[in-house]
C-alpha atoms as a PDB file:
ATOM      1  CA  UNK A   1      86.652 114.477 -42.065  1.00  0.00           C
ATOM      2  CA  UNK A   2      89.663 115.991 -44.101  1.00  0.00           C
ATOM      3  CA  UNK A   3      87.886 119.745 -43.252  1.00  0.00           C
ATOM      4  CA  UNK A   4      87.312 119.610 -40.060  1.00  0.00           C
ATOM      5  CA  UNK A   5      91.056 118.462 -39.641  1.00  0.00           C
ATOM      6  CA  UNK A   6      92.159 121.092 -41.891  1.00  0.00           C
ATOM      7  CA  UNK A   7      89.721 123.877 -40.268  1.00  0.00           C
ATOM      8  CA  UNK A   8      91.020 123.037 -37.110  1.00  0.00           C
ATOM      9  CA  UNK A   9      95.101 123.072 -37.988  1.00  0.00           C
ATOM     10  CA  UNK A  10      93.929 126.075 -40.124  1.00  0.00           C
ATOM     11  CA  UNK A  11      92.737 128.134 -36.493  1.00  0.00           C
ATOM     12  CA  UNK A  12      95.701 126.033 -34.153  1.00  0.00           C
ATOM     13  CA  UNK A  13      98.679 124.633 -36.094  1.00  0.00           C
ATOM     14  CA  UNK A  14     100.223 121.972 -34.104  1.00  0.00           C
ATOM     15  CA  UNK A  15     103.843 120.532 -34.915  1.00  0.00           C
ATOM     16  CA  UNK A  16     102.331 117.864 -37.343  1.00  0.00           C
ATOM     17  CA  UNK A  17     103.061 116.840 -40.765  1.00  0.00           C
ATOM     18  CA  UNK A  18      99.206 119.524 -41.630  1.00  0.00           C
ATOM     19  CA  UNK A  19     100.175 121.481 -39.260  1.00  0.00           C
ATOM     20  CA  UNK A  20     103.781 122.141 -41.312  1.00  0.00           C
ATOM     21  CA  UNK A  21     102.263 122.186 -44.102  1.00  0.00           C
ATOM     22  CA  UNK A  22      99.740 124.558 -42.540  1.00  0.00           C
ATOM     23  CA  UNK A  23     102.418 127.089 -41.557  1.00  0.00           C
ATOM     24  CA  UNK A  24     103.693 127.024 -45.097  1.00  0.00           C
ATOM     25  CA  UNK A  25     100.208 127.822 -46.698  1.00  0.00           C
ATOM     26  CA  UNK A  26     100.289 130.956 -43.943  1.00  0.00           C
ATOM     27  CA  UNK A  27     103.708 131.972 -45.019  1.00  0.00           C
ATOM     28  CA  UNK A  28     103.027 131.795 -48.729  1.00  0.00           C
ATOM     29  CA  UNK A  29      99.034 133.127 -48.666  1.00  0.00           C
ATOM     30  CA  UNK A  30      99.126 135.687 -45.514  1.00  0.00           C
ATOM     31  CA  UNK A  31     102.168 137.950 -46.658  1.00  0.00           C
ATOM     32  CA  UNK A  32     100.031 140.180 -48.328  1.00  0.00           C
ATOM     33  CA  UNK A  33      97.214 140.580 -46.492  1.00  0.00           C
ATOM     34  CA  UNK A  34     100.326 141.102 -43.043  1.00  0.00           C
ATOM     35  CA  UNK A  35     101.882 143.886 -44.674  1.00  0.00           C
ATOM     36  CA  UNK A  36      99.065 145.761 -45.495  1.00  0.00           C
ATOM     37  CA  UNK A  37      97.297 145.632 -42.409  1.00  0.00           C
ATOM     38  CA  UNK A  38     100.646 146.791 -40.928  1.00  0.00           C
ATOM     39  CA  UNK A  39     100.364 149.542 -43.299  1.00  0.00           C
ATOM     40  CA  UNK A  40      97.212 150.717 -42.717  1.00  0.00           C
ATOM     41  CA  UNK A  41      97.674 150.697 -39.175  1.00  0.00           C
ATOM     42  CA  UNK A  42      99.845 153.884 -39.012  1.00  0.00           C
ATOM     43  CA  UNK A  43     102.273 152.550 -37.071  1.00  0.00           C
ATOM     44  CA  UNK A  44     104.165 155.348 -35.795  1.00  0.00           C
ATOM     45  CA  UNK A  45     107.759 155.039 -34.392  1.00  0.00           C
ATOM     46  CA  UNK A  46     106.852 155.139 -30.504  1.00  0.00           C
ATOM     47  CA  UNK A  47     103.722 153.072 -30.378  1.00  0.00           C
ATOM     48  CA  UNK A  48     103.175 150.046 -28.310  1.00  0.00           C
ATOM     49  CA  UNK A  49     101.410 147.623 -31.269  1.00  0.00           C
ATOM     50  CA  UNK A  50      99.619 143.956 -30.779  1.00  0.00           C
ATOM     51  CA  UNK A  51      99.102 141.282 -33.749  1.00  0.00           C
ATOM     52  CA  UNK A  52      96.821 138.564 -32.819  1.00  0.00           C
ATOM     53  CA  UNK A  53      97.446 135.261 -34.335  1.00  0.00           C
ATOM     54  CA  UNK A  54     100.697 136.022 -35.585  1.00  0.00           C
ATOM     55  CA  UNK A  55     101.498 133.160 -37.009  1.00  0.00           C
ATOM     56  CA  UNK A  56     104.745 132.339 -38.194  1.00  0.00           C
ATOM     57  CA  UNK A  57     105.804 135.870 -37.888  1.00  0.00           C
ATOM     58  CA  UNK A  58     105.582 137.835 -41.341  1.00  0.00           C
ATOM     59  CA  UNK A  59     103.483 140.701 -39.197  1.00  0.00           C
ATOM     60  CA  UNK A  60     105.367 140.773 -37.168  1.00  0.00           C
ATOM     61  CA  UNK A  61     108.660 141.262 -38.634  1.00  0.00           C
ATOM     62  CA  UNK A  62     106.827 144.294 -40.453  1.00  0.00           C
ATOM     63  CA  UNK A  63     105.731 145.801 -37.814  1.00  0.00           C
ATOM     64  CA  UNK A  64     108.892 145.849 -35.973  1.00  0.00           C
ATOM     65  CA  UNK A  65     111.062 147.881 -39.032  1.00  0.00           C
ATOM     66  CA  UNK A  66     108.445 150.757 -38.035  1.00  0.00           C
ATOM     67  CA  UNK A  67     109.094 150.851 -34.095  1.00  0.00           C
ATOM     68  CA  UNK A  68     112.188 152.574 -34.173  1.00  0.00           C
ATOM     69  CA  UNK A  69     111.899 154.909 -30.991  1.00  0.00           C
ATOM     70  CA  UNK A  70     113.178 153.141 -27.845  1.00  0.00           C
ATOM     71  CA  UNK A  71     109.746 153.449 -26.849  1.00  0.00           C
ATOM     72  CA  UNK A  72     108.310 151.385 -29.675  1.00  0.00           C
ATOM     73  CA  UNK A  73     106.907 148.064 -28.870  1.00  0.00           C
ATOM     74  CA  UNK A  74     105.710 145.007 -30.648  1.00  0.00           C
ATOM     75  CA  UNK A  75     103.857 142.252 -28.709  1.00  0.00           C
ATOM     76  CA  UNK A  76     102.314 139.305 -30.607  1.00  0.00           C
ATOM     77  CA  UNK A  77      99.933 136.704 -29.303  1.00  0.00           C
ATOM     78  CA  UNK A  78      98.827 132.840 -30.497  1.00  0.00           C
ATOM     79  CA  UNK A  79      96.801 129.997 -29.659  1.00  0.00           C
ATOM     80  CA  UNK A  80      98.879 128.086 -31.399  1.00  0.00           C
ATOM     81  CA  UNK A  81     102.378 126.542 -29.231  1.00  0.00           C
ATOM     82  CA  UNK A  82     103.818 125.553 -32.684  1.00  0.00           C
ATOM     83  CA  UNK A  83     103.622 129.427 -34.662  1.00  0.00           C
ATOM     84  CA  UNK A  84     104.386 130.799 -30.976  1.00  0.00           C
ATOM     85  CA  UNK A  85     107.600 128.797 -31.265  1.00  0.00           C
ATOM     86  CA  UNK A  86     108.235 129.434 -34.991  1.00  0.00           C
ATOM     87  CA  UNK A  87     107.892 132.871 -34.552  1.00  0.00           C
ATOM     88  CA  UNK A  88     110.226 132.778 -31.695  1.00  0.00           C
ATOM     89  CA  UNK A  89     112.880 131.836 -33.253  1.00  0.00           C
ATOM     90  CA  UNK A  90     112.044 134.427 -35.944  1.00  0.00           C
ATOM     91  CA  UNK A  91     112.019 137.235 -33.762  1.00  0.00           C
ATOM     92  CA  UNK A  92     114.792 135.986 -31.190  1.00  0.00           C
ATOM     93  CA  UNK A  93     117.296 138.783 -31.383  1.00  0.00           C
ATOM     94  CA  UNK A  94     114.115 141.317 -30.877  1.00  0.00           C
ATOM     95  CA  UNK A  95     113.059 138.940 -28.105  1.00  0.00           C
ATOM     96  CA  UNK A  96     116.129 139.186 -26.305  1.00  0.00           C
ATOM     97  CA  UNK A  97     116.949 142.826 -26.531  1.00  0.00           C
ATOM     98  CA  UNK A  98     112.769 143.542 -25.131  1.00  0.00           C
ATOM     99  CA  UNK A  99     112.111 145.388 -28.286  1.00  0.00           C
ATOM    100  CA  UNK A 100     109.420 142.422 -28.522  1.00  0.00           C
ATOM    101  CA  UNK A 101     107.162 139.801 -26.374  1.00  0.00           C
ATOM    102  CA  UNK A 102     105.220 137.233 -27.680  1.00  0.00           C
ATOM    103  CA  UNK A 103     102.675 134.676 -25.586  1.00  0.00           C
ATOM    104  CA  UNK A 104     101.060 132.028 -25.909  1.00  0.00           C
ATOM    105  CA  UNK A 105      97.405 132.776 -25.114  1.00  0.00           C
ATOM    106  CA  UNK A 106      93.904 132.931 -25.887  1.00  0.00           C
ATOM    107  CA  UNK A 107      92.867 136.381 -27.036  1.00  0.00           C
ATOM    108  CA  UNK A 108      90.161 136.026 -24.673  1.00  0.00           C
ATOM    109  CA  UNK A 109      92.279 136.104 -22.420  1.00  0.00           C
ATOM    110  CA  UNK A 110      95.317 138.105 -22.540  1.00  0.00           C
ATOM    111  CA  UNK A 111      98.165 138.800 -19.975  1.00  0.00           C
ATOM    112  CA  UNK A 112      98.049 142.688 -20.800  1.00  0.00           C
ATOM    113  CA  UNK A 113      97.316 145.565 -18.492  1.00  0.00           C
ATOM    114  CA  UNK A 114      93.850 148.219 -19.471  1.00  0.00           C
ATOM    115  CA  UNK A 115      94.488 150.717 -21.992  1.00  0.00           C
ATOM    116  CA  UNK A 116      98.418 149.834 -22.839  1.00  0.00           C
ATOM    117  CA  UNK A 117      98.054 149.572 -27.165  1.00  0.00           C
ATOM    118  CA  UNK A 118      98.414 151.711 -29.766  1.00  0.00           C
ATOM    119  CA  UNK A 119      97.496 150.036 -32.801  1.00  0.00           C
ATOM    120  CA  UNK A 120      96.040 146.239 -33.071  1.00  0.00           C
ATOM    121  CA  UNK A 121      96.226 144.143 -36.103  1.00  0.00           C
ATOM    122  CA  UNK A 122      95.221 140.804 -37.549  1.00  0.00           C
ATOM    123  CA  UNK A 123      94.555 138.788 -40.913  1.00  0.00           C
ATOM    124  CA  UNK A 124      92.598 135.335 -41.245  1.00  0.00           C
ATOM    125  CA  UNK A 125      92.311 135.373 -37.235  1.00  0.00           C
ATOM    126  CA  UNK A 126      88.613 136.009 -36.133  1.00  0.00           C
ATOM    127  CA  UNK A 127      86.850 133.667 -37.586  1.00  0.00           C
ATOM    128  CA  UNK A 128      88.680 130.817 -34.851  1.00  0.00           C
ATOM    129  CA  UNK A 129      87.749 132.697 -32.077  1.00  0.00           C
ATOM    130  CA  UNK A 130      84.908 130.379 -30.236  1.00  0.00           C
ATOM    131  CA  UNK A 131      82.989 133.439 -28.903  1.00  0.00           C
ATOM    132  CA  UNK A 132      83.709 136.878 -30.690  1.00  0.00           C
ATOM    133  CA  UNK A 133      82.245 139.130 -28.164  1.00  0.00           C
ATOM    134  CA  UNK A 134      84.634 138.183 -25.435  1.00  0.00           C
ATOM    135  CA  UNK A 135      87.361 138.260 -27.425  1.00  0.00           C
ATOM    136  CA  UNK A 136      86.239 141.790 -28.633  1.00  0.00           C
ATOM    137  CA  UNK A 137      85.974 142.716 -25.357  1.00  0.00           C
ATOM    138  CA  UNK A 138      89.302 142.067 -24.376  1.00  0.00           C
ATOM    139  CA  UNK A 139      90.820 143.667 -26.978  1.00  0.00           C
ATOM    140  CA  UNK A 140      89.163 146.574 -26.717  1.00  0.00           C
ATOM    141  CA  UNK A 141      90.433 146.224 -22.647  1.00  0.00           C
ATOM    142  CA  UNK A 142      93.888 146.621 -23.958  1.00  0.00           C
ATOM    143  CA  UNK A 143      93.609 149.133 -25.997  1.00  0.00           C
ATOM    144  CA  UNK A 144      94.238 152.950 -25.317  1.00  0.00           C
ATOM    145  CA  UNK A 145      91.167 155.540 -26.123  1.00  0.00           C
ATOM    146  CA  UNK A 146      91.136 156.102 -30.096  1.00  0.00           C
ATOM    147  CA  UNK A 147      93.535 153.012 -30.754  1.00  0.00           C
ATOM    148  CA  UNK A 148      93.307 151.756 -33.949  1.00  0.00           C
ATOM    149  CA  UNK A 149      92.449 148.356 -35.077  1.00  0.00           C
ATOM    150  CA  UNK A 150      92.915 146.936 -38.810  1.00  0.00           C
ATOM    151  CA  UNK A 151      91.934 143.587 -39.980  1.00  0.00           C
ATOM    152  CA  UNK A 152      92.773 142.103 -43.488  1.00  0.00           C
ATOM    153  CA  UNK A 153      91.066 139.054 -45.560  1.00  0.00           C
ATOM    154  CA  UNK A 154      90.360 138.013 -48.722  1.00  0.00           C
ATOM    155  CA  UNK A 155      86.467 137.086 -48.137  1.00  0.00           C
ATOM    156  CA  UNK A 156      85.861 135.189 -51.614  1.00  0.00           C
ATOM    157  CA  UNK A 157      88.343 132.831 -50.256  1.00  0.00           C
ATOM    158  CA  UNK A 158      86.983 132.632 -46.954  1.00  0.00           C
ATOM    159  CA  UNK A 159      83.747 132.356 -48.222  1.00  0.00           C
ATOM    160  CA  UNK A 160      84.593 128.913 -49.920  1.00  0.00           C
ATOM    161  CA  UNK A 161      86.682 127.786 -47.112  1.00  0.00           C
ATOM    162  CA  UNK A 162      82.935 127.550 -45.447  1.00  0.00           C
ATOM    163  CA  UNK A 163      80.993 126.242 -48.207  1.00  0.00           C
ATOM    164  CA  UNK A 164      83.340 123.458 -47.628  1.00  0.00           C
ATOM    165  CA  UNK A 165      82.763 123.545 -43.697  1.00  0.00           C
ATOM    166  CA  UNK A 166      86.025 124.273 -43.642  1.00  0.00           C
ATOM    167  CA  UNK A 167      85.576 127.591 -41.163  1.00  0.00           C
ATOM    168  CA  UNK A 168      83.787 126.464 -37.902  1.00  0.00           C
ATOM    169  CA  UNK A 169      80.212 127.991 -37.526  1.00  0.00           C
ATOM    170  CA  UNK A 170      78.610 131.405 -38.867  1.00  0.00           C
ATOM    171  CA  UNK A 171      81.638 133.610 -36.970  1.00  0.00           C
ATOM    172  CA  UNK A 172      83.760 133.894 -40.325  1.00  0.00           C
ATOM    173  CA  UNK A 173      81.240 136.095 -41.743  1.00  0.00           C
ATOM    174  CA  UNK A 174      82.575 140.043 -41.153  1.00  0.00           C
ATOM    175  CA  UNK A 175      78.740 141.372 -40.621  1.00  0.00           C
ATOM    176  CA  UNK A 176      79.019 138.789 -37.049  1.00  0.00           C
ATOM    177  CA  UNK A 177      82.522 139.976 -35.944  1.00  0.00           C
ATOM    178  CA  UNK A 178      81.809 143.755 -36.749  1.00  0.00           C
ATOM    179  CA  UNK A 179      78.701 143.624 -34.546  1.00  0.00           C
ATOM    180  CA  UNK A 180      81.136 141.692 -31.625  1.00  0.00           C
ATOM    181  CA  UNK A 181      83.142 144.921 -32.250  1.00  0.00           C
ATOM    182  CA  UNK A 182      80.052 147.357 -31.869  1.00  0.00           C
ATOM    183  CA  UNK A 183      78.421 145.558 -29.072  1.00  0.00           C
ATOM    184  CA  UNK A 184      82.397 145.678 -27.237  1.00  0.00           C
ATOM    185  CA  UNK A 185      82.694 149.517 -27.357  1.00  0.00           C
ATOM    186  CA  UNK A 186      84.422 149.940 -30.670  1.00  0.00           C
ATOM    187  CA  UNK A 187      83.264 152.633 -32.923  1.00  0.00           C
ATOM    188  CA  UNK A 188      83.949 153.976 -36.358  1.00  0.00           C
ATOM    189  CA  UNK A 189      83.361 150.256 -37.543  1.00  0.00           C
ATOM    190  CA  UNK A 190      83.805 149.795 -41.186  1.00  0.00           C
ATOM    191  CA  UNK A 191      84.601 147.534 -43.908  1.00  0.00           C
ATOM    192  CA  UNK A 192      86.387 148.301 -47.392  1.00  0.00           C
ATOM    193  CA  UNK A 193      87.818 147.175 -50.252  1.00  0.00           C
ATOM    194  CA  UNK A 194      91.417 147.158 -51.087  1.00  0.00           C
ATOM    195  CA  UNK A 195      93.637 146.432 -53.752  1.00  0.00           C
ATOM    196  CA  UNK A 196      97.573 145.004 -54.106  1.00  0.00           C
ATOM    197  CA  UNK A 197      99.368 143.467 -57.000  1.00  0.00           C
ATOM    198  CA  UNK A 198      96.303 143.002 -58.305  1.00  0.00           C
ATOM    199  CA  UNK A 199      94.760 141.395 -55.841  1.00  0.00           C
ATOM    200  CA  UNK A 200      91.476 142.177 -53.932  1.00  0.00           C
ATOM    201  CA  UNK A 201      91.334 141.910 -50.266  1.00  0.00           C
ATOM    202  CA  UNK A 202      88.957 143.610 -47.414  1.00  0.00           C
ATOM    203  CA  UNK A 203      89.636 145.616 -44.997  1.00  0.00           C
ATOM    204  CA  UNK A 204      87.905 146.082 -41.266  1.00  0.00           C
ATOM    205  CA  UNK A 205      88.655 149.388 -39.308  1.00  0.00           C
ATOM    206  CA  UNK A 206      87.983 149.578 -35.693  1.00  0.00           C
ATOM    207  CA  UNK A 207      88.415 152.604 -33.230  1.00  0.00           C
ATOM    208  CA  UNK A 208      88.790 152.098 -29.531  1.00  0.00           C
ATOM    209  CA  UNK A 209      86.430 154.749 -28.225  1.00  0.00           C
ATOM    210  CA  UNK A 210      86.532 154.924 -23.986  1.00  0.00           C
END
């Protein structure tokens, strides 16, 4: 079935004919909802900051203008081989000097060491990740005490992407992944409204509290 195709290109682009397609639907939809959960991060110049699902890279490029200490550091991480190689190439010259690392991974499962991150970001990620608590649970592994984590969506879209059983499951609904959140040891767990170029998009706030 066309959704289920599209659902699943949708959570792992592959290098397909969708799956390019795909990757332009990200670029064109997603730069909005990147730059303002890079905003409302408060990035500061020194901090070691983590995008999951970064796609073809928009985040991450955004992020990395902020991180201009030689401390600053930028790691992104993707299911996906295809945006992990897209983004690559995006992001070579940062690559090569170390500013930045990218892997392709699970974010259940992520090559990190305890307590390392700063700040943690993601848009239209959560709601592919097969079990939400353990992927809370590792993020909230990586993160230092009182990092901050900001997630960005538009949820009347997502909302029809599911009446057309587009989104796998119940997890795209933010009530389920802000109770994976609670249940992992995050606090201060909130959702809000935002707005840009007139356009109205949620907001999730996590703290890391150890």
């Amino acid at each position: 079935m066309w959704s289920t195709r599209l659902g699943q290109q949708l959570g792992r682009p592959t290098r397909s004919v969708l799956g390019w397609l795909v990757s332009k639907f990200l670029t064109r939809h997603n730069q909005l909802l990147e730059e303002n959960a890079v905003k409302l991060c408060g990035i500061l110049p020194g901090h070691t900051v983590l995008e999951l699902g970064h796609g073809p890279g928009l985040g991450l490029q955004a992020a990395a203008r902020l991180l201009t200490e030689p401390a600053g550091r930028l790691i992104g991480v993707d299911y996906s081989k295809y945006m992990h190689q897209m983004a690559s190439e995006v992001m070579k010259d940062l690559l090569a000097s170390g500013k930045v690392t990218l892997y392709h991974c699970d974010v259940a499962a992520m090559p990190l060491a305890d307590g390392t991150v700063d700040r943690v970001f993601h848009c239209n990620c959560y709601y592919f990740w097969p079990d939400l608590r353990k992927a809370a649970s590792e993020i909230h592994r990586v993160m230092k005490p009182g990092g901050l984590m900001v997630t960005t969506l538009r949820l009347d879209r997502i909302a029809y992407f599911a009446s057309k059983r587009v989104m796998p499951g119940e997890n795209w609904r933010p009530e389920a992944y802000m109770a994976a959140l609670k249940d992992s040891g995050f606090t201060d767990v909130d959702m809000d409204d935002k707005q840009d170029r007139g356009i109205t998009f949620q907001t999730i706030y996590a703290t890391a509290s150890k």
